[in-house]
PDB file of N, CA and C in Angstrom:
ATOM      1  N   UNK A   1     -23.956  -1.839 -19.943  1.00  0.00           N
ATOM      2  CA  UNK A   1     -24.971  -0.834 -20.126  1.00  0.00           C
ATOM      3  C   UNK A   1     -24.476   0.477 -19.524  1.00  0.00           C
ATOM      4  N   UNK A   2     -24.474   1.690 -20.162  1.00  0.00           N
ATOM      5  CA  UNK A   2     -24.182   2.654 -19.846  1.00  0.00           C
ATOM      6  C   UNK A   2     -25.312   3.479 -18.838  1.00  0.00           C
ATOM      7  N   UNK A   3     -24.981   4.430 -18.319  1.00  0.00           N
ATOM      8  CA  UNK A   3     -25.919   4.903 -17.170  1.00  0.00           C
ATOM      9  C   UNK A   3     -27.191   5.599 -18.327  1.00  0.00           C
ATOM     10  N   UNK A   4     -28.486   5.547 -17.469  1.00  0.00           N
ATOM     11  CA  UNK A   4     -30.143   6.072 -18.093  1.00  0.00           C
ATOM     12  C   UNK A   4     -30.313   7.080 -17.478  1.00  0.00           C
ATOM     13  N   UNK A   5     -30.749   7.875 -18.240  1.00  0.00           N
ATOM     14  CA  UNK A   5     -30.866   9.838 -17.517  1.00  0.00           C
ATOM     15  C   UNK A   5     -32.077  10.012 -17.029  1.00  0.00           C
ATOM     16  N   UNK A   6     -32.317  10.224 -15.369  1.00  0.00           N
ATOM     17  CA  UNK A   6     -33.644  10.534 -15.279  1.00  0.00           C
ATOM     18  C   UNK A   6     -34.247  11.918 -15.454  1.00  0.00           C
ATOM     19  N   UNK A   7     -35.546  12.018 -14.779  1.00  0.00           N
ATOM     20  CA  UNK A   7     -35.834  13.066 -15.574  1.00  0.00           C
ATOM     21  C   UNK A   7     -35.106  14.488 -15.449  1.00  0.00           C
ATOM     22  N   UNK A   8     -34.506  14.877 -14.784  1.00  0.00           N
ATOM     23  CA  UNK A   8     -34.188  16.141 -14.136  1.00  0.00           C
ATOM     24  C   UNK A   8     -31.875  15.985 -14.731  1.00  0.00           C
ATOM     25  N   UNK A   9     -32.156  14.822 -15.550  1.00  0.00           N
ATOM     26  CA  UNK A   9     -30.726  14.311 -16.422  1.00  0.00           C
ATOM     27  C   UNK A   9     -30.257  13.733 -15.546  1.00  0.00           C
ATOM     28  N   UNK A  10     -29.891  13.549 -14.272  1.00  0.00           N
ATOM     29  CA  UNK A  10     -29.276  12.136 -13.572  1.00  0.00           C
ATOM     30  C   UNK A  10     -28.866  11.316 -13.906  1.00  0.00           C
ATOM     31  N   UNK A  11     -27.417  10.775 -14.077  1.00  0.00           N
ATOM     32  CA  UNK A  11     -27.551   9.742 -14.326  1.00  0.00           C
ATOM     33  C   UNK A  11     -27.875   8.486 -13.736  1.00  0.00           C
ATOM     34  N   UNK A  12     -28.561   7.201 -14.306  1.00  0.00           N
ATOM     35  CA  UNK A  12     -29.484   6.384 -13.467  1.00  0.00           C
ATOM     36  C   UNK A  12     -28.404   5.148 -13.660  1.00  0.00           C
ATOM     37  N   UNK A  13     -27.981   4.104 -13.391  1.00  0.00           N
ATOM     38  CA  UNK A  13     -27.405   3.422 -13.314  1.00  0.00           C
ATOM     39  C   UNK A  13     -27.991   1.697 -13.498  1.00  0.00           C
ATOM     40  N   UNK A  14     -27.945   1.149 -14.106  1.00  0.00           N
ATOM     41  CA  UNK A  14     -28.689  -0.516 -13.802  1.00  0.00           C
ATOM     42  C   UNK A  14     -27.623  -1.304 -12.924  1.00  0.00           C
ATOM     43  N   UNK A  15     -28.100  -1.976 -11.596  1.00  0.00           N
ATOM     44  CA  UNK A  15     -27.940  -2.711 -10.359  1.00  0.00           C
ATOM     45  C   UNK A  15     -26.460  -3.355 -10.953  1.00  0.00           C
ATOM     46  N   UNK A  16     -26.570  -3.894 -11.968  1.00  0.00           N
ATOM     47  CA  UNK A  16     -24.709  -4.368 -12.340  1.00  0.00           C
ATOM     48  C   UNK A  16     -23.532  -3.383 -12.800  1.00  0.00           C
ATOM     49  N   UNK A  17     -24.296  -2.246 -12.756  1.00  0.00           N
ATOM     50  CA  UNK A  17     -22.719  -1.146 -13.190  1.00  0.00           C
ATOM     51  C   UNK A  17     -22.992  -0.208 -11.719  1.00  0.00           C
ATOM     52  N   UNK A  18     -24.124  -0.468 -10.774  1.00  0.00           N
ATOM     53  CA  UNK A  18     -23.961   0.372  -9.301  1.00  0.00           C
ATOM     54  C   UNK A  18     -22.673  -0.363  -8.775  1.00  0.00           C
ATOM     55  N   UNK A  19     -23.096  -1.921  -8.452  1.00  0.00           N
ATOM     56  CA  UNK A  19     -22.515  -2.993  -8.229  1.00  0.00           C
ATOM     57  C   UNK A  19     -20.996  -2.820  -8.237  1.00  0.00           C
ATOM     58  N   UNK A  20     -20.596  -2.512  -9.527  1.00  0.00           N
ATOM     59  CA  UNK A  20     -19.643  -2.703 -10.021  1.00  0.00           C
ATOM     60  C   UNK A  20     -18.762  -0.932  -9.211  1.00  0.00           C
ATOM     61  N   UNK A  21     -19.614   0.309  -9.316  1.00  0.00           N
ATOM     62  CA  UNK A  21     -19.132   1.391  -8.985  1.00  0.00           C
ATOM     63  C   UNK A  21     -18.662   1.490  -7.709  1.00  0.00           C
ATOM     64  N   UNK A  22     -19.723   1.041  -6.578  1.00  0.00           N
ATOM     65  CA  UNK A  22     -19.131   0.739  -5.466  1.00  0.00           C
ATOM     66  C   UNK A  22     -18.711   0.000  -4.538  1.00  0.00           C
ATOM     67  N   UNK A  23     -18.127  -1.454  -5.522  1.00  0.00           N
ATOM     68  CA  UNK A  23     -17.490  -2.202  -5.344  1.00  0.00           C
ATOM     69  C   UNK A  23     -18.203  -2.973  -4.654  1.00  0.00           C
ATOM     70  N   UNK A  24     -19.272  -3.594  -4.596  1.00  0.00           N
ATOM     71  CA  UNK A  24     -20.155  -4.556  -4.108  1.00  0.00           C
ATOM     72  C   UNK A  24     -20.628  -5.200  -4.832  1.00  0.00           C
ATOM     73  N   UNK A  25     -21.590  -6.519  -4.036  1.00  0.00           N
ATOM     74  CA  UNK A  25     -21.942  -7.947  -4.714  1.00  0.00           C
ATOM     75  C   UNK A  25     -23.538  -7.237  -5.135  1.00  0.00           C
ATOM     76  N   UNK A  26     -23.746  -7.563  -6.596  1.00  0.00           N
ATOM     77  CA  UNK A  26     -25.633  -7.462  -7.282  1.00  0.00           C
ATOM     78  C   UNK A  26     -26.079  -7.374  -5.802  1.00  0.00           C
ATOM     79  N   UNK A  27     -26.268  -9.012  -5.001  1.00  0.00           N
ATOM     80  CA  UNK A  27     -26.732  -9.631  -4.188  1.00  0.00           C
ATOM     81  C   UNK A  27     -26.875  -8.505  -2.758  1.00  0.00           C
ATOM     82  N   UNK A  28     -26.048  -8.032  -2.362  1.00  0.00           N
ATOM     83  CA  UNK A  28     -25.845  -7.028  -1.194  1.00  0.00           C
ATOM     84  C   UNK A  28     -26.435  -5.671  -1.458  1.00  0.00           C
ATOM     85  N   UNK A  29     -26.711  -5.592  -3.065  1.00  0.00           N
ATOM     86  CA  UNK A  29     -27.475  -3.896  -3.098  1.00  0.00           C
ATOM     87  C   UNK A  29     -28.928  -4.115  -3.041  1.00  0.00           C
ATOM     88  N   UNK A  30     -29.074  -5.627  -3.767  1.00  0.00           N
ATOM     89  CA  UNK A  30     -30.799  -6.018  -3.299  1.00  0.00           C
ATOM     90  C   UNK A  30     -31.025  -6.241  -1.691  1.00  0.00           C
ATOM     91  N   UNK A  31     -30.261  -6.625  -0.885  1.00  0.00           N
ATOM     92  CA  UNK A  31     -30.683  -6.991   0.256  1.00  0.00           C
ATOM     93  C   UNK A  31     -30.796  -5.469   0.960  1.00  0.00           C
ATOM     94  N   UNK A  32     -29.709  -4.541   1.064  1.00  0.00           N
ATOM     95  CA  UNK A  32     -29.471  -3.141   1.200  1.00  0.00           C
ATOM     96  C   UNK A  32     -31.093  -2.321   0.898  1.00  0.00           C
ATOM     97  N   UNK A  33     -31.237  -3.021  -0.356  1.00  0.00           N
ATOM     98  CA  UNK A  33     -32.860  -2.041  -0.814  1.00  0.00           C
ATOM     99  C   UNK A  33     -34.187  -2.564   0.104  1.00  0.00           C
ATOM    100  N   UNK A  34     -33.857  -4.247   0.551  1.00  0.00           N
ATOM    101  CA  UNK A  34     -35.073  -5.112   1.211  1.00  0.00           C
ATOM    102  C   UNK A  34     -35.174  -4.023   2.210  1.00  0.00           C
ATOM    103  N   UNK A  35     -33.722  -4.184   3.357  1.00  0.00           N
ATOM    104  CA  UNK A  35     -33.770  -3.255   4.135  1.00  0.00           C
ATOM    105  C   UNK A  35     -33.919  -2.051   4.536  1.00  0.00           C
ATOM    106  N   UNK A  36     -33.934  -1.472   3.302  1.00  0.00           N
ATOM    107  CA  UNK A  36     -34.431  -0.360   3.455  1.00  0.00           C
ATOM    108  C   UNK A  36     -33.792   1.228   3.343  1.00  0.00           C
ATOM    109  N   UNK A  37     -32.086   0.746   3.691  1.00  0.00           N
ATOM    110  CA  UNK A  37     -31.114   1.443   3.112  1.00  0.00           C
ATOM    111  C   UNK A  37     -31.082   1.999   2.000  1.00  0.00           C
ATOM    112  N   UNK A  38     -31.141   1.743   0.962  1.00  0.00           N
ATOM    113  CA  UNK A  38     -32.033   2.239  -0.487  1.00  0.00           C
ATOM    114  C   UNK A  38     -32.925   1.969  -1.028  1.00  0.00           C
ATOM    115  N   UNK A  39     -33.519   3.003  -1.954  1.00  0.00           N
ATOM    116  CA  UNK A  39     -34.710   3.057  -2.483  1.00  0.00           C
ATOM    117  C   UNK A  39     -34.185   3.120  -4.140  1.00  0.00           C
ATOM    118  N   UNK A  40     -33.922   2.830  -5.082  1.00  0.00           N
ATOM    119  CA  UNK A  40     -33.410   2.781  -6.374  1.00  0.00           C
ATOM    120  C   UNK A  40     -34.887   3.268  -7.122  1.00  0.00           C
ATOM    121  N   UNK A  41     -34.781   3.682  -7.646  1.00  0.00           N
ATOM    122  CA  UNK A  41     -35.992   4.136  -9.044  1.00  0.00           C
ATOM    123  C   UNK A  41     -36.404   3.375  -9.741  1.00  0.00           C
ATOM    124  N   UNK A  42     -37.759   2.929 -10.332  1.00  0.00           N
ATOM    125  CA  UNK A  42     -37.897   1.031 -11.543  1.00  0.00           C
ATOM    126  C   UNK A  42     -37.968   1.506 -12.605  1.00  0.00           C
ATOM    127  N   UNK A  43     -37.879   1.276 -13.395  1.00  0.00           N
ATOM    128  CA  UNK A  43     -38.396   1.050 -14.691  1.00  0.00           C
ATOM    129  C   UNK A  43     -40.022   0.394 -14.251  1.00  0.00           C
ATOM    130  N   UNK A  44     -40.861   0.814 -15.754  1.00  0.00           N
ATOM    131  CA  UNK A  44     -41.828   0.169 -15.629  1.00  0.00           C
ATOM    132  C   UNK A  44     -42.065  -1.679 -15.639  1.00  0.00           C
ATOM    133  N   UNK A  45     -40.239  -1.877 -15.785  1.00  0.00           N
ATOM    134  CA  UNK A  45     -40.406  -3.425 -15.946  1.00  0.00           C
ATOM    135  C   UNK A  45     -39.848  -4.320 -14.305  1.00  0.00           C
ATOM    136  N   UNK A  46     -39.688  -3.175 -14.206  1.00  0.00           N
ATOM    137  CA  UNK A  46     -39.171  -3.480 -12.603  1.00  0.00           C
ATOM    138  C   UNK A  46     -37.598  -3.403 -12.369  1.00  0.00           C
ATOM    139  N   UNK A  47     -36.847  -2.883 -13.503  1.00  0.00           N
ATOM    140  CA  UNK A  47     -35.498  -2.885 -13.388  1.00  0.00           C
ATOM    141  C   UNK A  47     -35.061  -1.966 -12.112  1.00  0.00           C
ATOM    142  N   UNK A  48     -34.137  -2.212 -11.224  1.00  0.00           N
ATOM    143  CA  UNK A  48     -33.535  -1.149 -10.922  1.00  0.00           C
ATOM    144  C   UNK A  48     -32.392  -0.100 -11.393  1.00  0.00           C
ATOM    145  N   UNK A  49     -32.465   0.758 -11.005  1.00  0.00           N
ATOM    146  CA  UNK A  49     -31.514   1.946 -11.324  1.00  0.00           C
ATOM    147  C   UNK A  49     -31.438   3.028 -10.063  1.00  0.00           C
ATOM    148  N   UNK A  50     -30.417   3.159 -10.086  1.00  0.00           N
ATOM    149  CA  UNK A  50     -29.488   3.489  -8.943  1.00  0.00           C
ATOM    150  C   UNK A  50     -28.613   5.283  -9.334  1.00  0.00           C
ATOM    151  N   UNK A  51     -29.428   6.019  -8.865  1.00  0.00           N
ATOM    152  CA  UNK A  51     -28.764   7.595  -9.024  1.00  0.00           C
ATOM    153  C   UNK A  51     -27.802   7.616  -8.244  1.00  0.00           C
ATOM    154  N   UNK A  52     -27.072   8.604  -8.268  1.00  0.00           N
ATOM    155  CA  UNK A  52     -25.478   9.239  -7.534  1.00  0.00           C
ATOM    156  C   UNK A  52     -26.121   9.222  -6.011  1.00  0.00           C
ATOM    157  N   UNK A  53     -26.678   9.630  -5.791  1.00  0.00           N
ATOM    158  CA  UNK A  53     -27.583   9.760  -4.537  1.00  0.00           C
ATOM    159  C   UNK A  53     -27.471   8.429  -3.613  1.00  0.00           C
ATOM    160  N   UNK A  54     -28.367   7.563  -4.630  1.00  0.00           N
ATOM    161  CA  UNK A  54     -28.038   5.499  -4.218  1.00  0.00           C
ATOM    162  C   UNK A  54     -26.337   5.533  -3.823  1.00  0.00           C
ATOM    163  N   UNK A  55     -25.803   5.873  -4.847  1.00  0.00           N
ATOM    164  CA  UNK A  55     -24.203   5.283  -4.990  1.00  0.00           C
ATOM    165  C   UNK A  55     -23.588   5.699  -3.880  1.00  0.00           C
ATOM    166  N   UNK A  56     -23.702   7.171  -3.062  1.00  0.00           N
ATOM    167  CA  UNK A  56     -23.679   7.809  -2.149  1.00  0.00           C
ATOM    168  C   UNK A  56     -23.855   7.121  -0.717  1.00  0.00           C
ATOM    169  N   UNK A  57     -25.063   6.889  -0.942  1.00  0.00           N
ATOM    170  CA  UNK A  57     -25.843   6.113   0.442  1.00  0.00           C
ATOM    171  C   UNK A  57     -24.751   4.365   0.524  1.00  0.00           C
ATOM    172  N   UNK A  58     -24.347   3.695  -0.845  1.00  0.00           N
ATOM    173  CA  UNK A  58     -23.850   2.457  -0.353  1.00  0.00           C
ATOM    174  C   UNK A  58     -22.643   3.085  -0.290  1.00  0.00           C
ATOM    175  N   UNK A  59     -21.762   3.752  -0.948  1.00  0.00           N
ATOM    176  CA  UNK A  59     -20.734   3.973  -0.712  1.00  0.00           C
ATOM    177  C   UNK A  59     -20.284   3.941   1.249  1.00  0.00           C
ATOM    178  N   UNK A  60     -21.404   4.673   1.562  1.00  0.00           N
ATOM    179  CA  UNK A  60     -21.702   5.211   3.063  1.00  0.00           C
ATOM    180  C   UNK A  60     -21.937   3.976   3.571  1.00  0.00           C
ATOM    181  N   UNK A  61     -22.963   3.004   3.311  1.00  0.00           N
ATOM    182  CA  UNK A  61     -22.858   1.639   3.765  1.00  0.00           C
ATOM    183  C   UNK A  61     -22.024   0.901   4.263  1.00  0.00           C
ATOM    184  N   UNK A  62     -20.992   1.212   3.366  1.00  0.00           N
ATOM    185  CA  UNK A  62     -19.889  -0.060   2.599  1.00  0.00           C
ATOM    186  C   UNK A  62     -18.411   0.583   3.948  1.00  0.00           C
ATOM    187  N   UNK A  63     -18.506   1.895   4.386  1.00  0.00           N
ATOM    188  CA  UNK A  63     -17.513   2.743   5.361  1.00  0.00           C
ATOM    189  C   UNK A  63     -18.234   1.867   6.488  1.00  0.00           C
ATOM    190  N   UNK A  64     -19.450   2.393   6.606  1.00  0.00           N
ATOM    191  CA  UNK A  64     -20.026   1.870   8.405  1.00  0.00           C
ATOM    192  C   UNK A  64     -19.961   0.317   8.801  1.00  0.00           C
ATOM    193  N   UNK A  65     -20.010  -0.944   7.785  1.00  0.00           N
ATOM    194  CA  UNK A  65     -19.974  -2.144   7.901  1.00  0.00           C
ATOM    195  C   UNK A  65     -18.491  -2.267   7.980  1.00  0.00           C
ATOM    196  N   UNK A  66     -17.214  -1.189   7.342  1.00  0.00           N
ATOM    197  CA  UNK A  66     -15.977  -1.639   7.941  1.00  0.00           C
ATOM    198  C   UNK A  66     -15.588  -1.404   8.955  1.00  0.00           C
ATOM    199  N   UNK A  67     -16.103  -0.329   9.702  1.00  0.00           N
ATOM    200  CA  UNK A  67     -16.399   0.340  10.842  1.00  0.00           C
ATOM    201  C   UNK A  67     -16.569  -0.922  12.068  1.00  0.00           C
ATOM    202  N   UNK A  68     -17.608  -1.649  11.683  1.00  0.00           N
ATOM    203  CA  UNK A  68     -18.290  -2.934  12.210  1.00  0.00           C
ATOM    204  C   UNK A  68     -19.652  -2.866  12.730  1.00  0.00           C
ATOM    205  N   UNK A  69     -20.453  -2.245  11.840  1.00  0.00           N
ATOM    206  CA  UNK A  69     -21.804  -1.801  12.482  1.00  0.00           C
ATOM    207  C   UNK A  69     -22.422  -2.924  11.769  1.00  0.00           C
ATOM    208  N   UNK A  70     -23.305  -3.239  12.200  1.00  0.00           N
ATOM    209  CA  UNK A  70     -24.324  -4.511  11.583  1.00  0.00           C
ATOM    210  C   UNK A  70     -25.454  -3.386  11.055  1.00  0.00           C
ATOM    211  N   UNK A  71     -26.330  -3.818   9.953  1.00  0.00           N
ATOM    212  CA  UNK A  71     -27.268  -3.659   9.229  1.00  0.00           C
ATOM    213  C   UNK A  71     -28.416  -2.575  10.053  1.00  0.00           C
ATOM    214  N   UNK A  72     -28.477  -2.830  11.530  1.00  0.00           N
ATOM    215  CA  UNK A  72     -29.942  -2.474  12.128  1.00  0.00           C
ATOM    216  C   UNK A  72     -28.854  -0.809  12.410  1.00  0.00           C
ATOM    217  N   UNK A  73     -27.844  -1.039  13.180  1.00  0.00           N
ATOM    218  CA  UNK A  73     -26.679   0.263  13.253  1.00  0.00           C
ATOM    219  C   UNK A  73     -26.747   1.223  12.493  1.00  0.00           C
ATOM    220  N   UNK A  74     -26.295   0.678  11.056  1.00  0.00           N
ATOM    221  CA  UNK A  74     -26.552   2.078   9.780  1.00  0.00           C
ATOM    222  C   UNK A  74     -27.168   2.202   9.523  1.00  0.00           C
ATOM    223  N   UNK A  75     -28.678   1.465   9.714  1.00  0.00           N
ATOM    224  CA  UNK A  75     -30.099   2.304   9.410  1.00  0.00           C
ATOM    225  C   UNK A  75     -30.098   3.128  10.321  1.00  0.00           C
ATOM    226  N   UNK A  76     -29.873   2.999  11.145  1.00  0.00           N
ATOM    227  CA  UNK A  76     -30.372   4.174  12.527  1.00  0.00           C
ATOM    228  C   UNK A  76     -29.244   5.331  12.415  1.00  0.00           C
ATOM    229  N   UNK A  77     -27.939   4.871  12.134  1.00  0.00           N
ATOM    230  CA  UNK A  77     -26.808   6.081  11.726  1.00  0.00           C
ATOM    231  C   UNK A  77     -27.113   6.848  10.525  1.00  0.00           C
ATOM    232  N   UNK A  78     -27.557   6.236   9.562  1.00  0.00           N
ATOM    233  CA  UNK A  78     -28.138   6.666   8.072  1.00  0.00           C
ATOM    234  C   UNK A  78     -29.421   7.874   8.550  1.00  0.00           C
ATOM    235  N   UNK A  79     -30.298   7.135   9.061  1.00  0.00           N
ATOM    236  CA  UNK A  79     -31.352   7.912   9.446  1.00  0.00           C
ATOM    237  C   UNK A  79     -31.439   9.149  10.269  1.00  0.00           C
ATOM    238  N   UNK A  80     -30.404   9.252  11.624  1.00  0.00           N
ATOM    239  CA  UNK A  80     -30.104  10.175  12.230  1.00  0.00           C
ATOM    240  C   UNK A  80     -29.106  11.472  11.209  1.00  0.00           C
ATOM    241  N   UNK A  81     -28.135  10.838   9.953  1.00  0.00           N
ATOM    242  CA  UNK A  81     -27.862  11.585   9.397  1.00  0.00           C
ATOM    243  C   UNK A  81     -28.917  12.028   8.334  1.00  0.00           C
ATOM    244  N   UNK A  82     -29.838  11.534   7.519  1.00  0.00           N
ATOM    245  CA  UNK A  82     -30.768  12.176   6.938  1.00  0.00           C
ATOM    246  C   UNK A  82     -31.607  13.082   7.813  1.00  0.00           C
ATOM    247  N   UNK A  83     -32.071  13.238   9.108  1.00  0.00           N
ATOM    248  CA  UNK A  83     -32.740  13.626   9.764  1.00  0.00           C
ATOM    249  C   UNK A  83     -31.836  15.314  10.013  1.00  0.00           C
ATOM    250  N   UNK A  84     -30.600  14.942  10.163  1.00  0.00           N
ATOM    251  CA  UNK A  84     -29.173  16.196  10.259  1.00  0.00           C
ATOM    252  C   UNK A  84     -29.248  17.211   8.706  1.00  0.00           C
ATOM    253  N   UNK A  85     -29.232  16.222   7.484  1.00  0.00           N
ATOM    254  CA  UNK A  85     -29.389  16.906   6.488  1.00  0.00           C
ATOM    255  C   UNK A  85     -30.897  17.488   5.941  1.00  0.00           C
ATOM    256  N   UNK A  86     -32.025  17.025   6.359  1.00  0.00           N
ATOM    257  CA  UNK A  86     -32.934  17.394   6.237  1.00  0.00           C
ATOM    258  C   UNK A  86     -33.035  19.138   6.851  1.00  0.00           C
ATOM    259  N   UNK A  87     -32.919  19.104   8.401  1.00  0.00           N
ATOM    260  CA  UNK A  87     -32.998  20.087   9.360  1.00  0.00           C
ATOM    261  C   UNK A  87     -31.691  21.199   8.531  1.00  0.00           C
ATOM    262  N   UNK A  88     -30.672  21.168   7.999  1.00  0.00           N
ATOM    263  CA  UNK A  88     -29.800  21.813   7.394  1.00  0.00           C
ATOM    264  C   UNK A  88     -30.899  22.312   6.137  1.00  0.00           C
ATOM    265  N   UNK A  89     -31.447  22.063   5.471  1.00  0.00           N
ATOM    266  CA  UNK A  89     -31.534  22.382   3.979  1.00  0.00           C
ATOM    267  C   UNK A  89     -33.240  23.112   4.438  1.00  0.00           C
ATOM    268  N   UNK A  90     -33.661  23.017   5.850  1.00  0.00           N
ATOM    269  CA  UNK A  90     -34.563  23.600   6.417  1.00  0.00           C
ATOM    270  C   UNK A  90     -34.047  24.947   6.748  1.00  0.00           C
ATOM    271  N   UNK A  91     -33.304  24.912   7.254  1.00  0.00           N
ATOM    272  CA  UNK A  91     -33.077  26.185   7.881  1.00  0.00           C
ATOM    273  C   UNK A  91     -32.240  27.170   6.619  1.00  0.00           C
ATOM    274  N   UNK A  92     -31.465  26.591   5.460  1.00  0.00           N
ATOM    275  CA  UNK A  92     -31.205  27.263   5.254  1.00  0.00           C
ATOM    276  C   UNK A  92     -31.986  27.831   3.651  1.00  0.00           C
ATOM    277  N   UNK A  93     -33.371  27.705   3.851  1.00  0.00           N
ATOM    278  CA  UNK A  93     -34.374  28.530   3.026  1.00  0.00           C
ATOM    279  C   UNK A  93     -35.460  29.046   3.890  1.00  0.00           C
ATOM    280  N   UNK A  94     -34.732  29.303   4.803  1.00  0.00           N
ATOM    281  CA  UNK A  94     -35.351  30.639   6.368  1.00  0.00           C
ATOM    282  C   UNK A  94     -34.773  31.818   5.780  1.00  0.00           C
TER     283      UNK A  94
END
């Protein structure tokens, strides 16, 4: 399946060609989403799909677990960096 354009043209991805992009198991991007690490977009049928954004965030995953951070680690590293990029994209529409 080729990537689904969301609305703003994105391309959206279905969970076996994310899988496949950043070199991880189906199984590890669902557990990744339980936890909380990503949020993927549904379909009204419940499919997931996975923007550059997703691919981004596991790509980033997939560095910090070789690193040797366990699961609870890169939420809190993830989060302190969203919290960094948030405060950036604040200040700079001052």
């Amino acid at each position: 399946m080729g990537p689904r354009r969301h609305q703003d043209h994105e391309p959206l991805f279905a969970i076996s060609v994310a899988a496949n992009l950043v070199s991880m198991e189906i199984q590890n991007l669902r557990a990744y989403e339980k936890y909380g690490l990503v949020s993927p977009a549904r379909t009204a049928g419940g499919t997931r799909l996975y923007s550059e954004h997703d691919l981004a965030r596991l790509r980033r995953i997939r560095i910090l677990l070789a690193e040797g951070l366990n699961l609870a680690g890169i939420s809190r590293v993830m989060a302190l960096e969203d919290e960094r990029d948030d405060e950036k994209r604040s200040r700079s529409k001052e």
